[in-house]
N, C-alpha and C. Protein backbone atom coordinates (compact mmCIF):
# COMPACT_ATOMS: atom_id res chain seq x y z
N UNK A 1 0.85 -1.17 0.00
CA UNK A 1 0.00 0.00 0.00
C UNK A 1 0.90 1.23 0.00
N UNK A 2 1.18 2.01 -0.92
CA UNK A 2 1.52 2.79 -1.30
C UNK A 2 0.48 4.18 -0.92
N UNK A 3 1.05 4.91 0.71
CA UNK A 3 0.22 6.65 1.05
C UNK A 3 0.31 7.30 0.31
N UNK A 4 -0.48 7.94 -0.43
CA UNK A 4 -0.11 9.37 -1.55
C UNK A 4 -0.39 10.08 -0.08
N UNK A 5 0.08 12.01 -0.57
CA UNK A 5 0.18 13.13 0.55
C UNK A 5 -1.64 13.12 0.63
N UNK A 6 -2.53 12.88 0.16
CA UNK A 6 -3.71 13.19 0.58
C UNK A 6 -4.47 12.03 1.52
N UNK A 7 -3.97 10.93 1.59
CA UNK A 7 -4.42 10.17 2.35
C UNK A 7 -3.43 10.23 4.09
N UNK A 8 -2.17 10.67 3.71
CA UNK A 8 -1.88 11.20 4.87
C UNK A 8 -1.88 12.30 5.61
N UNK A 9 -2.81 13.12 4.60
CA UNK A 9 -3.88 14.23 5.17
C UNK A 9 -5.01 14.02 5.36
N UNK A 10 -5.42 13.15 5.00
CA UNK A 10 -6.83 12.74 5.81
C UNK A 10 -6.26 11.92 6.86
N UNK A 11 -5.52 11.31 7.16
CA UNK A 11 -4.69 10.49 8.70
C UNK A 11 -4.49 11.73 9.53
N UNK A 12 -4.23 12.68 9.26
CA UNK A 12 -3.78 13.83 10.18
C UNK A 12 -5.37 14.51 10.74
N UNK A 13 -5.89 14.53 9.70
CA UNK A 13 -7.19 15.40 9.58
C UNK A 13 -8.44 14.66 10.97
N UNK A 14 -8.07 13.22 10.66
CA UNK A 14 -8.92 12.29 11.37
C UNK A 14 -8.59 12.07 12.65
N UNK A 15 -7.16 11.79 12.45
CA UNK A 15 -6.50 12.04 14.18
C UNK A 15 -7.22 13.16 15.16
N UNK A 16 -6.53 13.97 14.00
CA UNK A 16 -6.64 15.75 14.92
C UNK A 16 -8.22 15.72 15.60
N UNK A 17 -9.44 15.69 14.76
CA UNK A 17 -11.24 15.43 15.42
C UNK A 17 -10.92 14.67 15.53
N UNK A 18 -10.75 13.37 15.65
CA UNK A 18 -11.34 11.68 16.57
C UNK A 18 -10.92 11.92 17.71
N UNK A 19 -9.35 12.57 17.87
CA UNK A 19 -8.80 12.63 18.92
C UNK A 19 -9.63 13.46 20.23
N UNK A 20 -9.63 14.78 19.58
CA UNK A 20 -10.51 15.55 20.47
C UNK A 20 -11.38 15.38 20.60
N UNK A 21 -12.64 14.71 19.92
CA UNK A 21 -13.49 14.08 20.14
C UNK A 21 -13.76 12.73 21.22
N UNK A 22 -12.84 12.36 20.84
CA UNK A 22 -12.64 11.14 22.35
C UNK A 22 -12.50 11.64 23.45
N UNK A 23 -11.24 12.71 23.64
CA UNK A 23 -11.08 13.46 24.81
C UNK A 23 -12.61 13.77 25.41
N UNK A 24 -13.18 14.35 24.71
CA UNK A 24 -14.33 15.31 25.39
C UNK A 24 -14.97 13.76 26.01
N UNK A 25 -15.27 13.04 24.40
CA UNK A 25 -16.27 12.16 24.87
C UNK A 25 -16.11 10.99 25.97
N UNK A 26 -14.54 11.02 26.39
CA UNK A 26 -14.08 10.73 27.61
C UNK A 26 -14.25 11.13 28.84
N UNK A 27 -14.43 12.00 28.87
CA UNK A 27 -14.98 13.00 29.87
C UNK A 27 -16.58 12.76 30.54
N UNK A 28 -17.26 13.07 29.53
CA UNK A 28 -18.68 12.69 29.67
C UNK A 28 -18.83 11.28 30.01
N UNK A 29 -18.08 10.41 29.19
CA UNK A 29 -18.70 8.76 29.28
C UNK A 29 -17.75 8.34 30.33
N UNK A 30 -16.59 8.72 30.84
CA UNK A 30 -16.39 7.73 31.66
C UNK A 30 -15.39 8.66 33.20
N UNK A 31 -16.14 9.82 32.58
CA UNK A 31 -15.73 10.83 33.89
C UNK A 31 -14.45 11.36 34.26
N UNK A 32 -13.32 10.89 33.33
CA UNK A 32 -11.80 11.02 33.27
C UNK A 32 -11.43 12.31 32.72
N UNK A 33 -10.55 12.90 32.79
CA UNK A 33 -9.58 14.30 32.54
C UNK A 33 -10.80 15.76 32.66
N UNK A 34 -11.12 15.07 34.22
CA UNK A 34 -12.22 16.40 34.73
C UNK A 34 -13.57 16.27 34.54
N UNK A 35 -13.92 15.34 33.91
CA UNK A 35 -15.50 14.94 33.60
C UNK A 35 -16.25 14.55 34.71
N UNK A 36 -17.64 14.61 34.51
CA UNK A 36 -18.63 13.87 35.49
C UNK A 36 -19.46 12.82 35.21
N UNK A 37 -18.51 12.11 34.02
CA UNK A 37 -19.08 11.13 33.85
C UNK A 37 -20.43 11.10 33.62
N UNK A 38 -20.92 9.43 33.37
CA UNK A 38 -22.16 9.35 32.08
C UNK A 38 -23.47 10.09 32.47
N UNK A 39 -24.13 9.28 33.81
CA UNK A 39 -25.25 9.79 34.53
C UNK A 39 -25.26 11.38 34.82
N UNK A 40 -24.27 11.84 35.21
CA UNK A 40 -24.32 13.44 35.81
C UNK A 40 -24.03 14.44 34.22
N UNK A 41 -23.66 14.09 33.31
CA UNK A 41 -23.59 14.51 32.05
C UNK A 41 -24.92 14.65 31.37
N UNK A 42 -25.44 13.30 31.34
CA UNK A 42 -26.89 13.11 30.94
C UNK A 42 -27.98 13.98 31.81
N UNK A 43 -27.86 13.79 32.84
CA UNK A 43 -28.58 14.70 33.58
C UNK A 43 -28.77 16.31 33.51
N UNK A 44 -27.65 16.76 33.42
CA UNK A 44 -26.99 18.19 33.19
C UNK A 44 -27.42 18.71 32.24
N UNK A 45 -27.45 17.75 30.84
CA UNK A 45 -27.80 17.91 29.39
C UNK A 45 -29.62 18.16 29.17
N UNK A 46 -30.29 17.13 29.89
CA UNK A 46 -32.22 17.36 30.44
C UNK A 46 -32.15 18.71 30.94
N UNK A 47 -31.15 18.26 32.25
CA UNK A 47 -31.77 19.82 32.82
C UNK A 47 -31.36 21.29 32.38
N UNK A 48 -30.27 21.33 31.72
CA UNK A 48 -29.58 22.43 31.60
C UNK A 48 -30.14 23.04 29.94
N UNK A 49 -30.19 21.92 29.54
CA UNK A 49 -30.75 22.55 27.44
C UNK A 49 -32.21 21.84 27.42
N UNK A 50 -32.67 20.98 27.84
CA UNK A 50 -33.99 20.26 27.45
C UNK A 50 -33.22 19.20 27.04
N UNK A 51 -32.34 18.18 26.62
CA UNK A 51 -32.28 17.63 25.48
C UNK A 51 -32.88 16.09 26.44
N UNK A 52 -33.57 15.35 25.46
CA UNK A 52 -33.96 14.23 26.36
C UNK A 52 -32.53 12.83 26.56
N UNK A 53 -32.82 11.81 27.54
CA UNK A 53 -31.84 10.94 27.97
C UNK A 53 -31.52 10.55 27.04
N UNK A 54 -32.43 9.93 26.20
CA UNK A 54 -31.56 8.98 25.29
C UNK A 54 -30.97 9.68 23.71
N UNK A 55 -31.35 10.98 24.04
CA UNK A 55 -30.66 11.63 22.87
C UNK A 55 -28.79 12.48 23.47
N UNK A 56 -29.51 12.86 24.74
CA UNK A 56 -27.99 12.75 25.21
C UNK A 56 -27.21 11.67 25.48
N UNK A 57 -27.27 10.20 25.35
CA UNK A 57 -26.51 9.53 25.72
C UNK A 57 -26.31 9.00 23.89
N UNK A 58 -26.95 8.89 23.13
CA UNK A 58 -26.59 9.23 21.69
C UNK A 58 -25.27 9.95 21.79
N UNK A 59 -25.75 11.15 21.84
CA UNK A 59 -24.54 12.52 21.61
C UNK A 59 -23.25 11.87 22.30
N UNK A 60 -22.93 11.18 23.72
CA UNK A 60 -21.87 10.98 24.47
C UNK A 60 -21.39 9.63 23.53
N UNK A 61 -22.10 8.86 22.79
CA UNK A 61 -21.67 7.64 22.54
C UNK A 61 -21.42 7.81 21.20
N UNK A 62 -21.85 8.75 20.37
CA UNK A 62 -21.07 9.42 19.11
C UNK A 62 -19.74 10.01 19.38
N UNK A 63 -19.52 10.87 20.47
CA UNK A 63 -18.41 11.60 20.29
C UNK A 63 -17.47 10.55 21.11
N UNK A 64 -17.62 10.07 21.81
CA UNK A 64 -16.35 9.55 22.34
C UNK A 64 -16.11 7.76 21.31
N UNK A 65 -17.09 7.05 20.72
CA UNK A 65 -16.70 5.80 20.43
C UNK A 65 -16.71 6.15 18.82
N UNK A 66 -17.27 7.88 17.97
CA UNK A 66 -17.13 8.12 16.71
C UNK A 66 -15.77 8.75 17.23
N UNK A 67 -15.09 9.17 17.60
CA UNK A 67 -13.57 9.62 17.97
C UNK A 67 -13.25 8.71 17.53
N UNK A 68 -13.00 7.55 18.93
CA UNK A 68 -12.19 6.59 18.32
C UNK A 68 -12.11 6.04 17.12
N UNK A 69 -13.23 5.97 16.37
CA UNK A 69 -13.55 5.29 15.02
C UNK A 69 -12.36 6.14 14.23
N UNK A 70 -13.11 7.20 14.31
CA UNK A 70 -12.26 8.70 13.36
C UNK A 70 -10.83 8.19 13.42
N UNK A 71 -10.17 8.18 14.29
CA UNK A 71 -8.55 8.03 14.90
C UNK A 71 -8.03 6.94 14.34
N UNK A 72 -8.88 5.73 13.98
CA UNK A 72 -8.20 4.69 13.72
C UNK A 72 -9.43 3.92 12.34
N UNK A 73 -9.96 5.02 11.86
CA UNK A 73 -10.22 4.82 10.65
C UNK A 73 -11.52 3.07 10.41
N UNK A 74 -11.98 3.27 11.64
CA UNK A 74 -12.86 2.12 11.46
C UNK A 74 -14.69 2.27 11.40
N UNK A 75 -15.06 1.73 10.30
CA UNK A 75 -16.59 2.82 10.58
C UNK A 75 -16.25 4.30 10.31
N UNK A 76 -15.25 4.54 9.16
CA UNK A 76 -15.25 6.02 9.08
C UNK A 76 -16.24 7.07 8.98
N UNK A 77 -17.54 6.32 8.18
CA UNK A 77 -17.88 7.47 7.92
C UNK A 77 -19.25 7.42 8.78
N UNK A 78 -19.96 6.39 9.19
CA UNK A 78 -20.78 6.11 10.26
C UNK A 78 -20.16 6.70 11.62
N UNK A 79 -18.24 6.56 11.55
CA UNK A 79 -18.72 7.38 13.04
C UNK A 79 -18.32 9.16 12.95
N UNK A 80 -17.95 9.57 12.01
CA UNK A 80 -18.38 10.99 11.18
C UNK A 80 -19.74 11.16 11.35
N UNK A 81 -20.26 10.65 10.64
CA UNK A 81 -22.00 11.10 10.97
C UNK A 81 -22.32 11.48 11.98
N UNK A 82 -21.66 10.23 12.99
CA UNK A 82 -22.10 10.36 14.30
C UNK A 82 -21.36 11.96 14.99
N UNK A 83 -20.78 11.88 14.59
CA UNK A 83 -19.70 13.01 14.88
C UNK A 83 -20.21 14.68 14.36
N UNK A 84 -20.71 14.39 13.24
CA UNK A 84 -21.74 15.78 12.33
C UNK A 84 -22.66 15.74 13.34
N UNK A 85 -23.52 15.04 13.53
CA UNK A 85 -25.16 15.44 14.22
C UNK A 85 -24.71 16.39 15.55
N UNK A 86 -23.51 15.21 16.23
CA UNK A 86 -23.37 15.88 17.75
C UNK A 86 -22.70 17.27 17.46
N UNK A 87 -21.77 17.71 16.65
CA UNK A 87 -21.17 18.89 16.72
C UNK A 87 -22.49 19.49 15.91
N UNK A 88 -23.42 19.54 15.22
CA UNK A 88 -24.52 20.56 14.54
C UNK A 88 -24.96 20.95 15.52
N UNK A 89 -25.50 19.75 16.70
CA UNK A 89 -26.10 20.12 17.47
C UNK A 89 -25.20 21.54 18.57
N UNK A 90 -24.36 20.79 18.99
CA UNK A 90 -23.41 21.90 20.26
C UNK A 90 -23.35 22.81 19.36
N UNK A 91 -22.69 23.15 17.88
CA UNK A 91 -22.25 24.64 17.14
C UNK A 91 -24.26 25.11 17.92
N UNK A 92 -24.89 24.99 16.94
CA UNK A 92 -25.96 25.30 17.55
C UNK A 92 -26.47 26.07 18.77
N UNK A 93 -26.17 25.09 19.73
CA UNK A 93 -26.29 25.54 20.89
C UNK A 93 -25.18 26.78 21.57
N UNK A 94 -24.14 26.54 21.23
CA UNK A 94 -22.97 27.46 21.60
C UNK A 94 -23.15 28.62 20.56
N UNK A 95 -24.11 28.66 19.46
CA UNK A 95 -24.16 30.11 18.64
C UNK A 95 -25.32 30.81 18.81
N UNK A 96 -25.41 31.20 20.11
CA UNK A 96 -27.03 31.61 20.90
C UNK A 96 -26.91 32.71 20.06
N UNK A 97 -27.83 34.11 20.11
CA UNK A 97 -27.67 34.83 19.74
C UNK A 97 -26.39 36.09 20.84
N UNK A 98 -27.06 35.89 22.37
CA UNK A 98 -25.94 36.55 23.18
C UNK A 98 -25.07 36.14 22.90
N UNK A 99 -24.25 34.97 22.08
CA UNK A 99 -22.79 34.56 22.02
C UNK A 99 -22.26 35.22 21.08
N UNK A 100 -23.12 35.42 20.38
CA UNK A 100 -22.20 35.72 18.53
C UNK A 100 -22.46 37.56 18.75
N UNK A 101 -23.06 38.29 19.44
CA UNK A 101 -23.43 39.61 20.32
C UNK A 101 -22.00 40.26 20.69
N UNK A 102 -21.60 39.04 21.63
CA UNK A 102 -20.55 39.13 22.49
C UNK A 102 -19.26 39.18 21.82
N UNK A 103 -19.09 38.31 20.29
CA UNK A 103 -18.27 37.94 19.78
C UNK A 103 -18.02 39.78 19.19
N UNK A 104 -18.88 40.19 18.83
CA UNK A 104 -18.57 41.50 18.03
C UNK A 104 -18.97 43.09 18.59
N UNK A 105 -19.16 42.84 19.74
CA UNK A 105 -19.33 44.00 20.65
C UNK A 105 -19.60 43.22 22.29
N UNK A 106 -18.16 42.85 22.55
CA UNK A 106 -18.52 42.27 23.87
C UNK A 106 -19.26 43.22 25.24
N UNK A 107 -19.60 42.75 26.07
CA UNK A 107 -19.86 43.28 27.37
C UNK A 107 -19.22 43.15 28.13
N UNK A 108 -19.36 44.66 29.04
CA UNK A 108 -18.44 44.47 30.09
C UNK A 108 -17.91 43.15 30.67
N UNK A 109 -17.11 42.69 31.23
CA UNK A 109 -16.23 41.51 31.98
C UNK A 109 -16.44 40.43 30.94
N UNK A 110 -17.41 40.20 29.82
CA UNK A 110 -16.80 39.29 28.53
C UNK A 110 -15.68 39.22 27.78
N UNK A 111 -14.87 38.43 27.89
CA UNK A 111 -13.97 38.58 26.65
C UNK A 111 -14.68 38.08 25.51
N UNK A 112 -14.65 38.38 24.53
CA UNK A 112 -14.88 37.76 22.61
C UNK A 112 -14.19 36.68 22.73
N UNK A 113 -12.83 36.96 23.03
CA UNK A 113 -11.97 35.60 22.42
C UNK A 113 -13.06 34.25 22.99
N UNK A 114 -12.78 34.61 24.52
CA UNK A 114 -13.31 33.48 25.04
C UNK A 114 -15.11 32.63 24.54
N UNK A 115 -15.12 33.63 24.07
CA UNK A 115 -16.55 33.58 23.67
C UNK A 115 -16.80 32.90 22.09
N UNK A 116 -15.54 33.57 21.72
CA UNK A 116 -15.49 33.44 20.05
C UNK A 116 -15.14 31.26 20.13
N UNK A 117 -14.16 31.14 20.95
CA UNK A 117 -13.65 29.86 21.49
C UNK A 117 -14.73 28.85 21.48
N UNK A 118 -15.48 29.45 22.52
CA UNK A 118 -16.85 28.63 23.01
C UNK A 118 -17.25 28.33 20.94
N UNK A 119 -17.66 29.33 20.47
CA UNK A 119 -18.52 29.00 19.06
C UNK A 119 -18.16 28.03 18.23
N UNK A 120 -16.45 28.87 18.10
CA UNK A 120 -15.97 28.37 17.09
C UNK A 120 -15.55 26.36 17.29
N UNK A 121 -15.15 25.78 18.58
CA UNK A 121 -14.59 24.97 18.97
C UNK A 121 -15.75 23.45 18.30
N UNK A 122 -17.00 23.80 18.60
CA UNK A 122 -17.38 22.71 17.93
C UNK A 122 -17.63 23.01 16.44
N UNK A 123 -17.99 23.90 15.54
CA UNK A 123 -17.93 24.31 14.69
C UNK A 123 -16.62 23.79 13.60
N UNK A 124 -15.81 23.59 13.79
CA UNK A 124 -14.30 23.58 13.60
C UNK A 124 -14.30 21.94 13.71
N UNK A 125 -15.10 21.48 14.88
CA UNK A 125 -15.13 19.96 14.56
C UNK A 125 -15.90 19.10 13.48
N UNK A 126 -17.19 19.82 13.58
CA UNK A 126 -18.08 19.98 12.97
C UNK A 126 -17.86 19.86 11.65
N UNK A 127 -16.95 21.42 11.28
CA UNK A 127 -16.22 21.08 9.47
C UNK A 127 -15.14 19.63 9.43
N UNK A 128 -14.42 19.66 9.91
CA UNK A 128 -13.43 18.38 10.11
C UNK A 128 -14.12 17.50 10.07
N UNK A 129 -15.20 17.07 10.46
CA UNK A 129 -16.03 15.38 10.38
C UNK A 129 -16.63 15.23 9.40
N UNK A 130 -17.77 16.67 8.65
CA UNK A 130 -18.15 16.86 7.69
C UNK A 130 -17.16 16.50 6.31
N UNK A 131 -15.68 16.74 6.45
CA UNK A 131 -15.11 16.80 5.30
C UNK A 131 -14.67 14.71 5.52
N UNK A 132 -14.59 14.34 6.56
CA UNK A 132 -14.17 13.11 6.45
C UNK A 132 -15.27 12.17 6.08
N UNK A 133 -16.63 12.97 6.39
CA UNK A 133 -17.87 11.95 6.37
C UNK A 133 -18.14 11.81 4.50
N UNK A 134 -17.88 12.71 4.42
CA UNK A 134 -17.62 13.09 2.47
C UNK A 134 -16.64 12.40 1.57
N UNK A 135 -15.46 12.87 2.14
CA UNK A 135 -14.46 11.97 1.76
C UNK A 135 -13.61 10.47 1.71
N UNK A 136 -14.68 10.43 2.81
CA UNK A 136 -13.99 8.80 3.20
C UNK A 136 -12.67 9.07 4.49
N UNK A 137 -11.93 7.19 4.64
CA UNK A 137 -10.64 7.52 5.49
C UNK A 137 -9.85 7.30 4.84
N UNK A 138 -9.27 7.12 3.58
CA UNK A 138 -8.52 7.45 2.59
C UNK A 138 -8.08 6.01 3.28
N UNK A 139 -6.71 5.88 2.60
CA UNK A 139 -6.26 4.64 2.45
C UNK A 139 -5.28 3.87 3.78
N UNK A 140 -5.09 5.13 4.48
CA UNK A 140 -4.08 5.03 6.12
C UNK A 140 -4.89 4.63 6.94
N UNK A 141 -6.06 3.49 7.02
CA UNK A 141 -7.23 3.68 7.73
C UNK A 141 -7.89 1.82 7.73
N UNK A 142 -8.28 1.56 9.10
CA UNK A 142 -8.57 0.23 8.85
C UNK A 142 -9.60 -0.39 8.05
N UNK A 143 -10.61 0.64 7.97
CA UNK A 143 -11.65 0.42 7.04
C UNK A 143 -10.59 -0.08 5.21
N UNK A 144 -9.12 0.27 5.19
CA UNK A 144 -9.01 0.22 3.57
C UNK A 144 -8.58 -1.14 3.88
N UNK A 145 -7.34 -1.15 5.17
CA UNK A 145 -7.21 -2.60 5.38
C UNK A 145 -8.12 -4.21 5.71
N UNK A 146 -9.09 -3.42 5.66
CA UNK A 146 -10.17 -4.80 6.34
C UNK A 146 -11.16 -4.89 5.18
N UNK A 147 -11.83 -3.61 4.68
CA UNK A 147 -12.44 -3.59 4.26
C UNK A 147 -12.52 -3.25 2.70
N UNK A 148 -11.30 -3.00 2.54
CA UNK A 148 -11.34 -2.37 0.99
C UNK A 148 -11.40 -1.16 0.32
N UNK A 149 -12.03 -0.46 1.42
CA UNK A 149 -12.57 0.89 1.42
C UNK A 149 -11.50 1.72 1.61
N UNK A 150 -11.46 3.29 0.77
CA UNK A 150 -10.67 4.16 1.34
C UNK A 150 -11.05 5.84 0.89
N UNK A 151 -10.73 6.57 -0.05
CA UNK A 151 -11.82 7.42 -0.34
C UNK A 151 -12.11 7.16 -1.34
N UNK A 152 -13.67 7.84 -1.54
CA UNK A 152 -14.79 7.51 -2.51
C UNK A 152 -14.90 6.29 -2.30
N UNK A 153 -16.15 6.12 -3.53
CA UNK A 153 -16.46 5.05 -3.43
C UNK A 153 -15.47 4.37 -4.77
N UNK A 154 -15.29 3.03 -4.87
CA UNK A 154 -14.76 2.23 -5.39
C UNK A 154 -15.55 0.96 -6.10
């Protein structure tokens, strides 16, 4: 198997979101690097936005087990998907109208940056999963080794 430079830009591309994506979704699902874990996440998510249980535990089980997928190229683009819905949803939620307000005429004791951070952070994942869910995991990816698959279709 011979990498051309675009399949080891989609290896970089996939790392970079699966990775951070696991992180977070590490956090939520199993309470590690500062998290509160599954139940108090889920809970937080009802009470704090409306969103119901089993759509927040969706969202936690996309981002942290579509990470891993992303990272190591298995289920690429099923766990991309999974990975699009949950970041549509958070960009969404993190682009209230007071946020994007703040971003361009902050208020007193707001910073923008910090604010701009909050928006942009799932947004940014959001494009990154979108472009892998499109493209495939190119050929550096277990889906090409197991499965045949790598980008496009074939």
């Amino acid at each position: 198997m011979s990498a051309k430079l675009q399949d080891v830009g989609l290896l970089a591309l996939r790392v970079g979101v699966g990775l951070t994506l696991a992180y977070y979704g590490a956090q939520k699902l199993l309470g590690v690097f500062g998290g509160f874990g599954f139940l108090p996440t889920i809970e937080a998510f009802e009470r704090d936005l409306g969103v119901p249980r089993w759509l927040g535990a969706l969202a936690v089980f996309a981002e942290f087990f579509g990470g891993l997928g992303l990272v190591f190229g298995a289920l690429t683009r099923l766990a991309a998907f999974g990975a699009v819905c949950t970041m549509a949803v958070a960009t969404f939620i993190k682009a209230r109208p007071e946020a994007l307000r703040n971003m361009v005429a902050p208020q007193e004791g707001v910073s923008a940056v910090e604010v701009a951070s909050d928006v942009f952070f799932p947004f940014v994942l959001l494009a990154g999963s979108l472009a892998i869910l499109l493209i495939g995991a190119g050929q550096l990816s277990l889906d090409a080794a197991f499965l045949g698959k790598g980008r496009g279709r074939k």
